[in-house]
Protein backbone atom coordinates (compact mmCIF):
# COMPACT_ATOMS: atom_id res chain seq x y z
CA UNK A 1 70.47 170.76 50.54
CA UNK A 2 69.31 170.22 46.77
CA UNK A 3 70.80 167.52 44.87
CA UNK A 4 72.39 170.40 42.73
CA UNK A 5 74.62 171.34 46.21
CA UNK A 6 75.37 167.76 46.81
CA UNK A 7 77.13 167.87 42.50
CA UNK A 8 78.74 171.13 43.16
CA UNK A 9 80.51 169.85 46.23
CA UNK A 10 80.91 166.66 44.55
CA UNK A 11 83.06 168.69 41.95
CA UNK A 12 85.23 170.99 44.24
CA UNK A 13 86.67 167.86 45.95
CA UNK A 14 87.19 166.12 42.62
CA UNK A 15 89.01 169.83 41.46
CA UNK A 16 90.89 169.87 44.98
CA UNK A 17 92.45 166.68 44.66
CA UNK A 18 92.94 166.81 40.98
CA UNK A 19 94.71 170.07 41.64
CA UNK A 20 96.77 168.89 44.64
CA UNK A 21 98.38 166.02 43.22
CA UNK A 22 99.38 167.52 39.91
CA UNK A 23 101.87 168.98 42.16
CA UNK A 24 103.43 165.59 42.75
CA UNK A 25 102.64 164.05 39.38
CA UNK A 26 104.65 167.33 38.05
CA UNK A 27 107.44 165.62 40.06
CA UNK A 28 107.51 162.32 39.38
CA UNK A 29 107.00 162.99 35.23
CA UNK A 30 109.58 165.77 35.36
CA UNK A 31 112.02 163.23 37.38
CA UNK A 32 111.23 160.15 35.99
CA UNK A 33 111.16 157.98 39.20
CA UNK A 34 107.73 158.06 41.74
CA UNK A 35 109.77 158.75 45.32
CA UNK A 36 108.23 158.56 48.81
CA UNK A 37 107.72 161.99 49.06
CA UNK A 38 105.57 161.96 45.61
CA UNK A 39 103.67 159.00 46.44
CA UNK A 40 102.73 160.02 50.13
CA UNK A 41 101.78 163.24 48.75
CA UNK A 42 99.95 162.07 45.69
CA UNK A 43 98.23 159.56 47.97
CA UNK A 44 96.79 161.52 50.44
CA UNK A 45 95.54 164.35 47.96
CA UNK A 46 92.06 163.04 48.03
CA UNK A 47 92.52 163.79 52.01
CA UNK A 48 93.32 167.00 51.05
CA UNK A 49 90.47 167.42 48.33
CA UNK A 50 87.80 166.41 51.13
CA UNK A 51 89.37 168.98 54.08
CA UNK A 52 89.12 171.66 51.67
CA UNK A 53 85.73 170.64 50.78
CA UNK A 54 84.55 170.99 54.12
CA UNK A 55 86.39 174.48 54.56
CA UNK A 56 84.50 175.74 51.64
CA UNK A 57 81.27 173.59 52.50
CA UNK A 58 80.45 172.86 55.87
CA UNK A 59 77.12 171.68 55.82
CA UNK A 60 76.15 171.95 59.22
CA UNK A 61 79.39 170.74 60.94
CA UNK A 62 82.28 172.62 62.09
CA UNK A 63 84.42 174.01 59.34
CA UNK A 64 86.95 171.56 57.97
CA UNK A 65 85.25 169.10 60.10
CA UNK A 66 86.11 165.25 58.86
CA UNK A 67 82.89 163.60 61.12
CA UNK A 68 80.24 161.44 59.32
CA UNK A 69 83.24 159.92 56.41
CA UNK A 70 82.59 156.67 57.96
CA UNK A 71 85.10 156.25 61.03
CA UNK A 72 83.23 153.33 62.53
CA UNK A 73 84.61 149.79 62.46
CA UNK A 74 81.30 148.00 61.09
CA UNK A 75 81.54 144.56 61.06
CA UNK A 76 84.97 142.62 61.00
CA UNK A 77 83.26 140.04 58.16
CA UNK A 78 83.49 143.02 55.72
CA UNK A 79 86.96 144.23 56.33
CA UNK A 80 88.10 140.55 55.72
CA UNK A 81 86.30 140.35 52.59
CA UNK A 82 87.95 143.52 51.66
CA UNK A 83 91.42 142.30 52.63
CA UNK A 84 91.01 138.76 50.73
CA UNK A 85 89.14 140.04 47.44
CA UNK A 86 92.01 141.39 46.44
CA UNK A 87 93.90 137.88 46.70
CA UNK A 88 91.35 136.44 45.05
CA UNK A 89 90.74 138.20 41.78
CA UNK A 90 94.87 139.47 41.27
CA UNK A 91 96.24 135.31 42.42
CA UNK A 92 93.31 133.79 39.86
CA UNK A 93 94.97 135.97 36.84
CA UNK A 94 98.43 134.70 37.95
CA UNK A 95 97.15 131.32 38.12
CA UNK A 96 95.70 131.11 34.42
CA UNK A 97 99.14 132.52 33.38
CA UNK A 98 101.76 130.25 35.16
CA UNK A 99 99.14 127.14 34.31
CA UNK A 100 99.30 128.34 30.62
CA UNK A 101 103.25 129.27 30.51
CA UNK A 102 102.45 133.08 29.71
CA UNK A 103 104.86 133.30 32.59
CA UNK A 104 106.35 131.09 35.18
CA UNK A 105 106.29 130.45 38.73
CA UNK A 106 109.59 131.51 40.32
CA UNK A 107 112.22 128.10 40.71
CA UNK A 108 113.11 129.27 44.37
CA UNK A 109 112.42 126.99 46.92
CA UNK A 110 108.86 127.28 47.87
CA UNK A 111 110.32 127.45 51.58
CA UNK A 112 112.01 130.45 50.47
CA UNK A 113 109.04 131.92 48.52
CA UNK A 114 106.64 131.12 51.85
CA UNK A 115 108.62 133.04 53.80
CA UNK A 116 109.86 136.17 51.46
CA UNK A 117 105.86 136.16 50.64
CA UNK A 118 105.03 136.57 54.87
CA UNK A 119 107.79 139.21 55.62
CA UNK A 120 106.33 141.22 52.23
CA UNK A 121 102.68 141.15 53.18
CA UNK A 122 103.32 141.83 56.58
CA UNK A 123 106.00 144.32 57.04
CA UNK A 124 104.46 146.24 53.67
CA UNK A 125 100.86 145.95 54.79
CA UNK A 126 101.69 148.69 57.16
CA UNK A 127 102.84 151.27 54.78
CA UNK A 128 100.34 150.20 52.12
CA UNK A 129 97.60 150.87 54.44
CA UNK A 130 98.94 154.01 55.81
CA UNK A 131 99.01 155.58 51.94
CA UNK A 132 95.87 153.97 51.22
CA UNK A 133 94.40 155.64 53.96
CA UNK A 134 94.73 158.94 52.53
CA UNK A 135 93.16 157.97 49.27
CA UNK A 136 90.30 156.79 50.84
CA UNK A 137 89.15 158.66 53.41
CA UNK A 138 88.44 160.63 49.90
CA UNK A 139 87.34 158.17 47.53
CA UNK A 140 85.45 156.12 49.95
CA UNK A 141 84.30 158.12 52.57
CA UNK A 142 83.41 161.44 51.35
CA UNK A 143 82.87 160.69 47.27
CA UNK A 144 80.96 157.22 47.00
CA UNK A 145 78.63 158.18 49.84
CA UNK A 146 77.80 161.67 48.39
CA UNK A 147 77.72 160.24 44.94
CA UNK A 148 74.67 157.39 46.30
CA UNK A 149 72.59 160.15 47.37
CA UNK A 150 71.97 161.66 44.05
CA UNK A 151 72.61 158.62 41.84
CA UNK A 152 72.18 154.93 41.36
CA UNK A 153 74.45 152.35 43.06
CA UNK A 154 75.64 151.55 39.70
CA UNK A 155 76.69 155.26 38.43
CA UNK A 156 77.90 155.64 41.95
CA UNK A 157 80.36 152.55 41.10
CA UNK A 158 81.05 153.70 37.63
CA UNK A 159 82.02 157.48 38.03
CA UNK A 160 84.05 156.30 41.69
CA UNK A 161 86.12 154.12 39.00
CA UNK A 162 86.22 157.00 36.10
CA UNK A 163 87.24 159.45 38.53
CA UNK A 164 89.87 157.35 39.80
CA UNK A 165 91.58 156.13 36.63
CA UNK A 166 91.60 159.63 35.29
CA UNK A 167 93.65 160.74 37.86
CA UNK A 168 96.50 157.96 37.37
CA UNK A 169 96.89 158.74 33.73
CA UNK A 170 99.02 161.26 33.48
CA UNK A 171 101.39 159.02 35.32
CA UNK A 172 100.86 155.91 32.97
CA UNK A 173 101.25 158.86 29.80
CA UNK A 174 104.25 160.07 31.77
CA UNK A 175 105.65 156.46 31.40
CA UNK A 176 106.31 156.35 35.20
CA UNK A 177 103.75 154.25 36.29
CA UNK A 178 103.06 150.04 35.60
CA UNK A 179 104.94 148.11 32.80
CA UNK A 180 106.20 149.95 29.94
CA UNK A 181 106.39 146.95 27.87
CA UNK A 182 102.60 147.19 26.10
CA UNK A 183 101.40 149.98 23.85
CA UNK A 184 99.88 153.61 25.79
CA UNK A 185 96.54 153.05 24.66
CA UNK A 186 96.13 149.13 26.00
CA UNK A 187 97.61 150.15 28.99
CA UNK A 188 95.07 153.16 29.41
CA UNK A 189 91.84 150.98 28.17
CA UNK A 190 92.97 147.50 30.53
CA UNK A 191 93.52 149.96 33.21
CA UNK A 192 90.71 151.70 33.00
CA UNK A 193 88.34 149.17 33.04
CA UNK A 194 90.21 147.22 36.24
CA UNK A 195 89.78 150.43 38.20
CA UNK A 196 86.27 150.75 37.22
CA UNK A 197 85.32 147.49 37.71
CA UNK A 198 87.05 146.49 41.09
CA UNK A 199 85.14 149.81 42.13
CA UNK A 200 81.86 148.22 42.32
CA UNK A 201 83.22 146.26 45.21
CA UNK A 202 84.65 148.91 46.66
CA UNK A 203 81.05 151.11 46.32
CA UNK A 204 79.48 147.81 47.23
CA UNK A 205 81.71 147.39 50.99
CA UNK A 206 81.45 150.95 51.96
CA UNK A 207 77.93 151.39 51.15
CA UNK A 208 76.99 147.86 53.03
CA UNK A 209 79.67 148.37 55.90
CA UNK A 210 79.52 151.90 56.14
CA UNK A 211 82.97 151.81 57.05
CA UNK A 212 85.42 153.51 54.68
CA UNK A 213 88.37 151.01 56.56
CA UNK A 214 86.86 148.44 53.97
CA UNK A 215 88.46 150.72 50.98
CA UNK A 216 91.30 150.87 53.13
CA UNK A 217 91.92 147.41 53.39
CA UNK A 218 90.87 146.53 49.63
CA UNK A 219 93.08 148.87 48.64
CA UNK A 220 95.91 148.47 50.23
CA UNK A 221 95.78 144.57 49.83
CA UNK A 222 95.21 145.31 45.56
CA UNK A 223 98.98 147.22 45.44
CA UNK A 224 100.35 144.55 47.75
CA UNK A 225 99.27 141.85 45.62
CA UNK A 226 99.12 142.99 42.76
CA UNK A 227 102.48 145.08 42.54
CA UNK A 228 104.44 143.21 44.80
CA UNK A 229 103.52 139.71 45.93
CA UNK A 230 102.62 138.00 42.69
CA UNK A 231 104.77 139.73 40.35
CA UNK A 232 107.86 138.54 42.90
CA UNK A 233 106.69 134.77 42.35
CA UNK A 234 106.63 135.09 38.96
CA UNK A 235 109.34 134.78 35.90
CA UNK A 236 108.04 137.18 32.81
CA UNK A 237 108.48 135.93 29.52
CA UNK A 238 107.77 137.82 26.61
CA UNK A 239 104.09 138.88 26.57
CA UNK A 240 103.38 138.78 30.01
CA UNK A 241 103.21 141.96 30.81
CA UNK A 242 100.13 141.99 28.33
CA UNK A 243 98.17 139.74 30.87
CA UNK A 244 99.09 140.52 34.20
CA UNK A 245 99.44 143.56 36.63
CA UNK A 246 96.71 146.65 36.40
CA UNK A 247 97.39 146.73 32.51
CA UNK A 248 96.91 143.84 31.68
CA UNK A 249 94.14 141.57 29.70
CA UNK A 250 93.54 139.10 32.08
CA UNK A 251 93.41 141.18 35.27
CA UNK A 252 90.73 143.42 33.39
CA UNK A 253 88.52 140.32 32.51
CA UNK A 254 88.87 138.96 36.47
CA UNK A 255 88.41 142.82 37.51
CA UNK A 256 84.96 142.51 35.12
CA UNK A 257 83.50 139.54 36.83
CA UNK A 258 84.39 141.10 40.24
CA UNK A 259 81.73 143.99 39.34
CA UNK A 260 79.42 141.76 37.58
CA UNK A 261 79.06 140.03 40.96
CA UNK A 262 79.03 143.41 43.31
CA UNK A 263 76.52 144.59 41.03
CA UNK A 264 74.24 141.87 41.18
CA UNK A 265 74.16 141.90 45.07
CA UNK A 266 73.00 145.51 44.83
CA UNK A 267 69.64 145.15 45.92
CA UNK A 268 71.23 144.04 49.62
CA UNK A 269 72.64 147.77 50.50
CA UNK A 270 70.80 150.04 52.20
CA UNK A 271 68.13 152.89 50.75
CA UNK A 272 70.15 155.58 50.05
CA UNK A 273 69.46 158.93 52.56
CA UNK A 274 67.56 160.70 49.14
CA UNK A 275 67.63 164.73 48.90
């Protein structure tokens, strides 16, 4: 296989999946609200984009064949990191804005906060993960390894994030998706550059665990935090919303030094297998 075969399959599963879920975003834009039905299907598009990938290519391996994505385990250190990372870089923006009054912490009883915050992560972890799952069985174990064997660690990052923030626009230019309470284009650019950031360390986990359970776990643990958790200990004021959550300043800037990091510890992952 030439490193020309490795871009054109590269391209039919980004086409596939692109394709797929247009069917759902049709749905939510047209509808105005993102059901479970859209967001399970949405989700596991990228699923879809690799099966049909493997239909069409096959490389060796039984048609439609899903071996070599990165089933194993690896080693448990890695899936924690991927689990806390999260935690770390979505609670330090929330931090900086209750410390500074952009928003408050929530008056409830921090008794009753403990435990609303437990029965959130734990009985939404499992249906976090299980649409996470189907994004990243594409995005982390058939399109980052593919894209390290004909590119740099740091293109690999970079076009894993691109990829992945085009796909969500039409849902933030749809209005359906995130805050509504900042301008299109600030939502687009903060958004864009969290995705692509916080993809270095999602590049930098698979590549180093080769597990794709690490995206799983990272990414499942970004939408808890990050849409549920944090924003449900917090009272808004005015400009919040500019600061916090996917599309928002600060979360960009913390998403930033998250890659800066990743991408510094590149020179620890493994040779890539070259074509």
């Amino acid at each position: 296989m030439t490193p020309r075969d490795v871009w054109i399959r590269i391209a039919t599963f980004v086409a596939v999946t692109y394709a797929f879920s247009s069917i759902f975003i049709s749905m939510v834009v047209m509808s105005g609200e993102i059901t479970i039905l859209a967001a399970f299907g949405g989700m596991w598009s990228p699923f879809v984009g690799v099966l049909v990938t493997r239909l069409i290519f096959p490389d060796g391996r039984r048609r439609g064949s899903l071996a070599g994505l990165g089933w194993g385990w690896g080693k448990t250190r890695y899936q924690l990191a991927s689990y806390a990372l999260p935690i770390l870089y979505v609670g330090a923006t929330y931090v900086v804005v209750w410390l500074t009054g952009i928003g408050r912490f929530t008056d409830t009883a921090p008794g009753t906060v403990a435990v609303w915050a437990l029965k959130n992560i734990g009985m939404g972890l499992v249906t976090a993960n299980l649409f996470a799952f189907g994004e990243e069985v594409g995005w982390q174990g058939y399109l980052v390894p593919q894209l390290y064997r004909v590119t740099s660690f740091t293109k690999t990052a970079l076009l894993r994030g691109i990829i992945w923030s085009v796909w969500h626009y039409p849902l933030l230019l749809g209005g359906v998706y995130g805050a509504q309470d900042t301008p299109a284009w600030f939502r687009l650019v903060c958004f864009t550059i969290t995705m692509t950031s916080i993809s270095f360390a999602f590049a930098w986990l698979r590549l180093k665990s080769g597990s794709l359970w690490t995206g799983t776990w990272m990414h499942a643990s970004h939408n808890k935090f990050i849409q549920g958790v944090f924003p449900g200990m917090t009272i808004a004021a005015g400009t919040t919303a500019w600061y916090v959550d996917e599309m928002g300043a600060l979360t960009a800037v913390a998403a930033v030094i998250v890659a800066f990091l990743f991408w510094r510890k590149r020179g620890a992952l493994p040779a890539a297998e070259r074509l």
